[in-house]
N, C-alpha and C. Protein backbone atom coordinates (compact mmCIF):
# COMPACT_ATOMS: atom_id res chain seq x y z
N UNK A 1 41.49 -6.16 -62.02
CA UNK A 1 40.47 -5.45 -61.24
C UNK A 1 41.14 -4.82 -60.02
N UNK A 2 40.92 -3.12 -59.85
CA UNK A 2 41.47 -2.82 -58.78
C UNK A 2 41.08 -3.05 -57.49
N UNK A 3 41.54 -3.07 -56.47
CA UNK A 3 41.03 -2.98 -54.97
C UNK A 3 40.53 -1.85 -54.79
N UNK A 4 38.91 -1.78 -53.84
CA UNK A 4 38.23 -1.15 -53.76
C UNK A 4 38.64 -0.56 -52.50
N UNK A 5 38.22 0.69 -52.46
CA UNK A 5 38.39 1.79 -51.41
C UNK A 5 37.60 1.12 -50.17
N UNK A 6 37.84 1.79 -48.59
CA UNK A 6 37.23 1.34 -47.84
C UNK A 6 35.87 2.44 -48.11
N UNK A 7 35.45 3.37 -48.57
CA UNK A 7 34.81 3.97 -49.48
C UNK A 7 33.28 3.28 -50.01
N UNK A 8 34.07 3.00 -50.88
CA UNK A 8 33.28 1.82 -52.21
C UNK A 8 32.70 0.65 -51.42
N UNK A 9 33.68 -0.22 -50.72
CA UNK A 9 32.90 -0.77 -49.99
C UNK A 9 31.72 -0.93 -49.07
N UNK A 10 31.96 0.33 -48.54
CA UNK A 10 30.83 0.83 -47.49
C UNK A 10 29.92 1.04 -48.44
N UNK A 11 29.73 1.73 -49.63
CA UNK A 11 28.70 2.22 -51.00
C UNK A 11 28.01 1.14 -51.21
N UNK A 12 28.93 0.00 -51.68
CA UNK A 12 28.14 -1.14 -52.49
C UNK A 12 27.27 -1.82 -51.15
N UNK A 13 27.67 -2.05 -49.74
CA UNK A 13 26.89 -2.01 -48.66
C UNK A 13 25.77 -1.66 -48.91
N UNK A 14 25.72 -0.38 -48.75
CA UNK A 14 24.74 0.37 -48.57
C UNK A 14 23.50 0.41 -49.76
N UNK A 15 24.24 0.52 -50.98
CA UNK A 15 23.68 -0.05 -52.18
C UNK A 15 22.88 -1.34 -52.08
N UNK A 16 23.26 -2.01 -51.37
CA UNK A 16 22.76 -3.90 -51.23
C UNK A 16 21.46 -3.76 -50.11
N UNK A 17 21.93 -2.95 -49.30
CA UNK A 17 20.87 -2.91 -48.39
C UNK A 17 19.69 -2.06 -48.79
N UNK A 18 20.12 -0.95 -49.50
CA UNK A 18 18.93 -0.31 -50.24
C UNK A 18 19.03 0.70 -49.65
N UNK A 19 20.15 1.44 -49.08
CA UNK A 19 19.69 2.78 -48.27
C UNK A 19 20.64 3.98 -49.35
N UNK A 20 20.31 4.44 -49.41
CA UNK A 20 21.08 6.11 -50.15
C UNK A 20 22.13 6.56 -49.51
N UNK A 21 22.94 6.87 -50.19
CA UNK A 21 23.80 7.75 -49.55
C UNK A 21 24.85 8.73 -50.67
N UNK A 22 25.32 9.59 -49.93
CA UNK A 22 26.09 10.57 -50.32
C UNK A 22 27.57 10.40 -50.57
């Protein structure tokens, strides 16, 4: 499994919290 971008991380965040993004 690769290491995730500081990117991706912030995504799946944002994903978890429920907010949208671009």
């Amino acid at each position: 499994m690769r290491e995730k971008t500081g990117g991706e991380i912030a995504a799946d965040y944002l994903i978890a919290e429920g907010v949208p993004y671009v």
